[in-house]
Protein backbone atom coordinates (compact mmCIF):
# COMPACT_ATOMS: atom_id res chain seq x y z
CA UNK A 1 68.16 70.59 87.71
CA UNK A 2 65.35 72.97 88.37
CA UNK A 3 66.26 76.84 87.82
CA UNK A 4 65.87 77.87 91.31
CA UNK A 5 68.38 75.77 92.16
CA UNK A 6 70.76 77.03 89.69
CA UNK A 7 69.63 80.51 90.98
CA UNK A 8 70.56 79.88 94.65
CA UNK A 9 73.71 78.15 93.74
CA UNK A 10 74.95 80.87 91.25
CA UNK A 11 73.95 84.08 92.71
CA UNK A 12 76.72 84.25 95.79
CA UNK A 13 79.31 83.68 92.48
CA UNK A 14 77.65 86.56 90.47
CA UNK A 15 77.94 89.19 93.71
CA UNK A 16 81.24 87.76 94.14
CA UNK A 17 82.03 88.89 90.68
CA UNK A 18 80.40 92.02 90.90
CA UNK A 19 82.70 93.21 93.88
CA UNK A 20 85.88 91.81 92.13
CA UNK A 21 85.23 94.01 89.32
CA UNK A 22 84.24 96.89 91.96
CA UNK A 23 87.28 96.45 93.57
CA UNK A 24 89.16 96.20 90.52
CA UNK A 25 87.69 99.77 89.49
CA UNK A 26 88.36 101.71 92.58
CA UNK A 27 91.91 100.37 92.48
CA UNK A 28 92.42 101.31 88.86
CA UNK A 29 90.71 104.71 89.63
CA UNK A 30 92.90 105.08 92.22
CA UNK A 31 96.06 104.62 90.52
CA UNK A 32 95.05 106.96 87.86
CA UNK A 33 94.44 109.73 90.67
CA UNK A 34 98.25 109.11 92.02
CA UNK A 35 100.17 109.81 89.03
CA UNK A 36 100.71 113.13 90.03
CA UNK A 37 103.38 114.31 93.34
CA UNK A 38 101.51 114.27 96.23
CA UNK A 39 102.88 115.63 99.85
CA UNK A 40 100.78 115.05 102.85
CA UNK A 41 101.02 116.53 106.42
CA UNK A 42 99.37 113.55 107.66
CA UNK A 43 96.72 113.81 111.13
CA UNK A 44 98.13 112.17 113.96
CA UNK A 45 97.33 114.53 116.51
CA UNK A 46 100.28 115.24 118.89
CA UNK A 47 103.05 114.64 116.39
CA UNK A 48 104.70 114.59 113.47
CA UNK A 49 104.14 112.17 110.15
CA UNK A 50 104.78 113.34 106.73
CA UNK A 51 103.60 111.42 103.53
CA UNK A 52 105.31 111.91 99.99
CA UNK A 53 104.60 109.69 96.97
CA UNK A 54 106.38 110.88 93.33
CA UNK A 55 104.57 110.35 89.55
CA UNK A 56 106.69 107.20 89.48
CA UNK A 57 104.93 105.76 92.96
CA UNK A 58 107.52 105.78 94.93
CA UNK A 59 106.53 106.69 98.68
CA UNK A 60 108.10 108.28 101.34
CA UNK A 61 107.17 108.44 105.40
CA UNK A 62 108.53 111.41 107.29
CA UNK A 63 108.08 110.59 110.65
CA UNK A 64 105.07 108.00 111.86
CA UNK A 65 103.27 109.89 114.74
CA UNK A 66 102.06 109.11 118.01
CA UNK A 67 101.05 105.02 118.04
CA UNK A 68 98.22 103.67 116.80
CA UNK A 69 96.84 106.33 114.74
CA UNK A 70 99.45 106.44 111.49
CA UNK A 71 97.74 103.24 109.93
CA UNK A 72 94.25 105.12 109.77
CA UNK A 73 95.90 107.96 108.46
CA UNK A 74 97.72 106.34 106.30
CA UNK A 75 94.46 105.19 104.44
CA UNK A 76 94.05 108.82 103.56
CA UNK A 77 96.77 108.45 100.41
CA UNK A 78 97.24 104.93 100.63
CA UNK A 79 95.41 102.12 98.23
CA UNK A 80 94.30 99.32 101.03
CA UNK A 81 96.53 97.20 98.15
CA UNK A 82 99.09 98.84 98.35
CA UNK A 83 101.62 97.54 101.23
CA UNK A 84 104.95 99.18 100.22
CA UNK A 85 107.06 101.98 101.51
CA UNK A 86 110.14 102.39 99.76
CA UNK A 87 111.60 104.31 102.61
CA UNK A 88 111.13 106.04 105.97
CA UNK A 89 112.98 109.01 107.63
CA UNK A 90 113.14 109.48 111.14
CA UNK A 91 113.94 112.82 112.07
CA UNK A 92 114.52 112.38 115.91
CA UNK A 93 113.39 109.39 118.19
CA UNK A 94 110.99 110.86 120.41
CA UNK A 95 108.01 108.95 120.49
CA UNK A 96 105.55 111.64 118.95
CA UNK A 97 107.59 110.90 116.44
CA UNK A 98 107.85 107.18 116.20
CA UNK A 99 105.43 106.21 117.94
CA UNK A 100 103.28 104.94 115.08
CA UNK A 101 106.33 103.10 112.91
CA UNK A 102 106.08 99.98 114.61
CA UNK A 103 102.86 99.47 113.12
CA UNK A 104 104.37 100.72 109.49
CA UNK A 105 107.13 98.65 110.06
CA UNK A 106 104.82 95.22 110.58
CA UNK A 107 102.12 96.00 108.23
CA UNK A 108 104.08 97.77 105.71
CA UNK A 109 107.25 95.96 103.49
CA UNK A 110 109.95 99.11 104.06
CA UNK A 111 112.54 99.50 101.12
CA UNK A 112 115.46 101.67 103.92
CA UNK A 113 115.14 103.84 106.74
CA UNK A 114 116.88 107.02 107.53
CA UNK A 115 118.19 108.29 110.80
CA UNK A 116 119.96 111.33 112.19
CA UNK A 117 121.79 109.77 114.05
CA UNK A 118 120.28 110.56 118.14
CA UNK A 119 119.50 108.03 119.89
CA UNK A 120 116.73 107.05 122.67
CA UNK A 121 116.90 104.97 125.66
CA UNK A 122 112.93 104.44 125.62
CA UNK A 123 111.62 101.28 125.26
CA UNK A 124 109.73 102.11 121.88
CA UNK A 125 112.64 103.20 120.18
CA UNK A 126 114.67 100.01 121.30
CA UNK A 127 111.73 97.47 120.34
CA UNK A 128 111.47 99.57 116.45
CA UNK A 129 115.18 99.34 115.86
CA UNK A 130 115.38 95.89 116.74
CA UNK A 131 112.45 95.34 114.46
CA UNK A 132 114.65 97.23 111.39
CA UNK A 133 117.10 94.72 111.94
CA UNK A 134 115.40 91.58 112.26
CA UNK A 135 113.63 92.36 109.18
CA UNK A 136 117.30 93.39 107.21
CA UNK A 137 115.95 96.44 106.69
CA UNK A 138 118.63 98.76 105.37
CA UNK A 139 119.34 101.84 108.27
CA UNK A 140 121.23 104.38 106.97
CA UNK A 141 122.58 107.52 108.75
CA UNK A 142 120.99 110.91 107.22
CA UNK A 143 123.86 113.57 106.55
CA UNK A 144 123.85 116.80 104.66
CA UNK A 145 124.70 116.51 101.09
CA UNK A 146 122.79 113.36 100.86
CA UNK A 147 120.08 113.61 97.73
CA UNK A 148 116.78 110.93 97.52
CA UNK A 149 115.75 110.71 93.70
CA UNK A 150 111.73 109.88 93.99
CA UNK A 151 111.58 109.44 90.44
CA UNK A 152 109.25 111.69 87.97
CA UNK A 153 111.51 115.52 89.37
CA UNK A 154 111.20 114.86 92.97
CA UNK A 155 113.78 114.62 94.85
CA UNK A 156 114.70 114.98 98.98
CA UNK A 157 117.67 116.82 99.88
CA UNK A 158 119.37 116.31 103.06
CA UNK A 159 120.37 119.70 104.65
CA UNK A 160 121.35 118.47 108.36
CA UNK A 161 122.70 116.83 110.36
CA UNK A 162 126.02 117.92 109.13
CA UNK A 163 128.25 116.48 111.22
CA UNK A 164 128.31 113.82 114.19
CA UNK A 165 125.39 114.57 116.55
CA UNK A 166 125.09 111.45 118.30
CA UNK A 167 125.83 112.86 121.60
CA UNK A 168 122.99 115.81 120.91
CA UNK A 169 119.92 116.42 122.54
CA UNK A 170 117.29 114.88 119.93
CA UNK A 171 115.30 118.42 118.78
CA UNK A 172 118.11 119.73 117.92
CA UNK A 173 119.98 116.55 115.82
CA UNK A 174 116.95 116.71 113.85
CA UNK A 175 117.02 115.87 110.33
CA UNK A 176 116.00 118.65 108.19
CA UNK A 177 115.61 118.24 103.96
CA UNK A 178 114.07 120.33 101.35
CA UNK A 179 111.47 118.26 99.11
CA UNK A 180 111.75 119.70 95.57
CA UNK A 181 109.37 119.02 92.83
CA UNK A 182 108.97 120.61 89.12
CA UNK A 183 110.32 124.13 90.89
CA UNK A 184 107.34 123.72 93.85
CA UNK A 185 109.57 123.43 97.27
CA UNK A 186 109.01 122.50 100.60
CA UNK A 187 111.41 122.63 103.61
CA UNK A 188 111.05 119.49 106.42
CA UNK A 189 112.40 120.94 109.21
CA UNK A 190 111.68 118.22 112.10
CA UNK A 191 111.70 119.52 115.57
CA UNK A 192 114.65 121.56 114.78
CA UNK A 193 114.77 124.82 117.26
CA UNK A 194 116.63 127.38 116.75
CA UNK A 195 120.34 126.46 117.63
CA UNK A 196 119.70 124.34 114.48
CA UNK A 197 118.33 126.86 112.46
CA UNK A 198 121.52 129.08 112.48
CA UNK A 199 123.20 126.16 111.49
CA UNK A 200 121.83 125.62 108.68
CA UNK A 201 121.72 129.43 107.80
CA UNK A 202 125.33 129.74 108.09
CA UNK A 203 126.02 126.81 106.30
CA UNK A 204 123.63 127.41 103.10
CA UNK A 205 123.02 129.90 100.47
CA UNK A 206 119.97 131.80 100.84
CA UNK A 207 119.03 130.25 97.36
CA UNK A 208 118.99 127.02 98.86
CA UNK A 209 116.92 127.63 101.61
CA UNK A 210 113.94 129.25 99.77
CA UNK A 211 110.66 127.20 100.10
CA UNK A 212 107.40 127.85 98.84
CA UNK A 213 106.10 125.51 102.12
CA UNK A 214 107.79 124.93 105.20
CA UNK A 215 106.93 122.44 107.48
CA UNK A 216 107.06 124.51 110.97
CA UNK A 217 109.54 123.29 113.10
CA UNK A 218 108.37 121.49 116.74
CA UNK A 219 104.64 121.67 116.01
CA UNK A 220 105.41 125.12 116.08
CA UNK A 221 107.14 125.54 119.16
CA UNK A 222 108.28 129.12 120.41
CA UNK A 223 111.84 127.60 120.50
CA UNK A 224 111.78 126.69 116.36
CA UNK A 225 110.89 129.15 113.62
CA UNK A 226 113.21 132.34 114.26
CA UNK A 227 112.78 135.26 112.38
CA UNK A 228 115.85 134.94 110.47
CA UNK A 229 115.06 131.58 109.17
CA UNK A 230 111.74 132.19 108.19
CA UNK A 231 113.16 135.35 105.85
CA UNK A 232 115.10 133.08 104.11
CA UNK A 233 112.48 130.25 103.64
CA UNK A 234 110.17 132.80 102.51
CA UNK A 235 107.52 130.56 102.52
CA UNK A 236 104.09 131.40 101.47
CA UNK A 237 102.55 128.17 102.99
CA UNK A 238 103.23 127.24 106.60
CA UNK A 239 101.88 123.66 108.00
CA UNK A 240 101.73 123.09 111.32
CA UNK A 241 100.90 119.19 112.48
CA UNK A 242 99.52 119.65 116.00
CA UNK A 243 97.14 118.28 118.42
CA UNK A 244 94.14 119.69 119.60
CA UNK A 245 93.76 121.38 122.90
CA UNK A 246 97.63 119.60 123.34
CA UNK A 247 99.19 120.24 126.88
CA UNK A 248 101.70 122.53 125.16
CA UNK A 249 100.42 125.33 123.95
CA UNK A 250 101.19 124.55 120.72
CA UNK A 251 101.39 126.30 118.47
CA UNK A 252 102.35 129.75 120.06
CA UNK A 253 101.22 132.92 119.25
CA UNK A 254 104.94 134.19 118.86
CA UNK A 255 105.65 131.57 116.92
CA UNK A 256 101.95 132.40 114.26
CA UNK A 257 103.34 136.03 114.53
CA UNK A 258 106.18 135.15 113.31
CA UNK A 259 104.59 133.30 109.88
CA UNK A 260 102.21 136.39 109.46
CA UNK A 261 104.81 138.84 109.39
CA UNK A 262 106.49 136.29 106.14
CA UNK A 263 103.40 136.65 104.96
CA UNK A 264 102.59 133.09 104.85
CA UNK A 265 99.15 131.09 105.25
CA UNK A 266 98.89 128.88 108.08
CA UNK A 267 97.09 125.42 107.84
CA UNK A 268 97.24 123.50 111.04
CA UNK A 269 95.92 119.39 110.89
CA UNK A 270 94.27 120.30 114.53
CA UNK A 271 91.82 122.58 112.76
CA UNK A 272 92.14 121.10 109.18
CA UNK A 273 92.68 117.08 109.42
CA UNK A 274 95.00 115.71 107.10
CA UNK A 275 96.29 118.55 105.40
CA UNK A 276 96.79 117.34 100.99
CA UNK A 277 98.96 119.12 98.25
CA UNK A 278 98.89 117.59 94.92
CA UNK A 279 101.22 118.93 91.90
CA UNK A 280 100.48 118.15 88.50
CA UNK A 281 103.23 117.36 86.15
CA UNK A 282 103.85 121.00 85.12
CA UNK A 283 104.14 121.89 88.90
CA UNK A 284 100.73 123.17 89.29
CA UNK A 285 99.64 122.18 92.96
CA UNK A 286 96.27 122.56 94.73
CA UNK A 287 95.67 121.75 98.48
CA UNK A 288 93.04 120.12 99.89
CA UNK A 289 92.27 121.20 103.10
């Protein structure tokens, strides 16, 4: 056997080998760089989808975005090996919303999924909660009270719905939680307006409330965000996920008037793209922008 030929037969084996052990790197890299909390607001352009993974690796979806664009996105903080969501909340069923979760839902294995409780009559909402149930997927009803342990100090309090809101319009039967994590905070307010907001202020401490980011409600919306809920948020970052040049004005200037005068520092994902925080395990966090 002459050595050419064991050249030519060999050499597809040896780049073979070579991109195993690449691809064995970048996923060992990459699971070294997730250790830490990371929260992402995630770029979906007209729409909401929130991405939270804990030191322990368990993930989170808030929300999955207009369709087809939350897969590409989700490439962003996700390892292309990594086909698990442990759980996904839906804080209303409009389809900026969910409009994306039918892909999660068939390329992703889902641990649970949370709901407030609203329902839709649209045809994307029926054809995603039929696919939770063929796939036994447990669907639980969000309620206030309710606390998600992430594992390594993060954990996902439920702060509404607080009662039966079935019959409500879906904005305001949005779930809202605050994500806490080694003292860093960040309120998930959904589209809640403001009916919802003074809700939840008269039903919570000011303590409680206090958030060091707050996910603007309604892609900042001049109906979400009142003054008296952003005084007791407090927060000092403000995120707003929002399409570019979108139809609605979004967000409005009353409603980036409103953050300045809290003082806080607006990012926006139709200026910034996916919008990153990472938090070390001493609560240090750093955002890529």
């Amino acid at each position: 056997m002459s050595e050419e030929y064991m050249k030519k037969n060999w050499l597809p084996f040896f780049f073979f080998g070579l991109l195993f052990l690449a691809s064995f790197l970048f996923y060992f890299d990459w699971q070294n760089s997730h250790k830490n909390f990371t929260f992402a607001m995630l770029d979906i352009g007209q729409g909401d989808a929130l991405f939270i993974e804990s030191p322990t690796g368990t993930k989170v979806l808030i929300d999955g975005g207009s369709p087809k664009k939350i897969l590409s996105a989700l490439t962003q903080v996700l390892s292309p090996f990594d086909r698990k969501i442990d759980a996904i909340i839906i804080t209303n069923p409009d389809e900026d919303h969910i409009g994306g979760l039918l892909d999660v839902l068939k390329s992703y294995k889902v641990g649970e999924v949370f709901e407030s409780g609203t329902w839709s009559d649209s045809k994307i909402y029926q054809t995603i909660e039929n696919e939770i149930k063929n796939k036994n997927i447990p669907d639980i009803l969000a309620k206030k009270g309710m606390r998600l342990d992430l594992g390594g100090g993060a954990v996902i309090d439920i702060l509404f719905p607080d009662r039966d809101v079935t019959s409500w319009e879906t904005n305001t039967g949005s779930v809202v939680a605050k994500l806490s994590y080694q003292g860093k905070s960040f309120m998930l307010t959904g589209d809640a307006p403001f009916e919802t907001e003074k809700l939840i202020l008269a039903d919570n401490p000011s303590l409680l409330l206090k958030s060091d980011v707050l996910k603007v409600g309604h892609h900042g919306s001049r109906s979400s965000s009142s003054e008296e809920f952003l005084k007791a948020v407090g927060p000092s970052m403000a995120l707003i996920s929002v399409g570019k040049d979108n139809k609605y004005g979004h967000p409005t200037e009353d409603t980036l008037s409103r953050l300045s005068a809290v003082g806080a520092q607006i990012f926006r994902t139709d200026l910034l793209g996916t919008i990153i925080i990472k938090c070390d395990k001493i609560g240090v966090c750093k955002i890529n922008k």
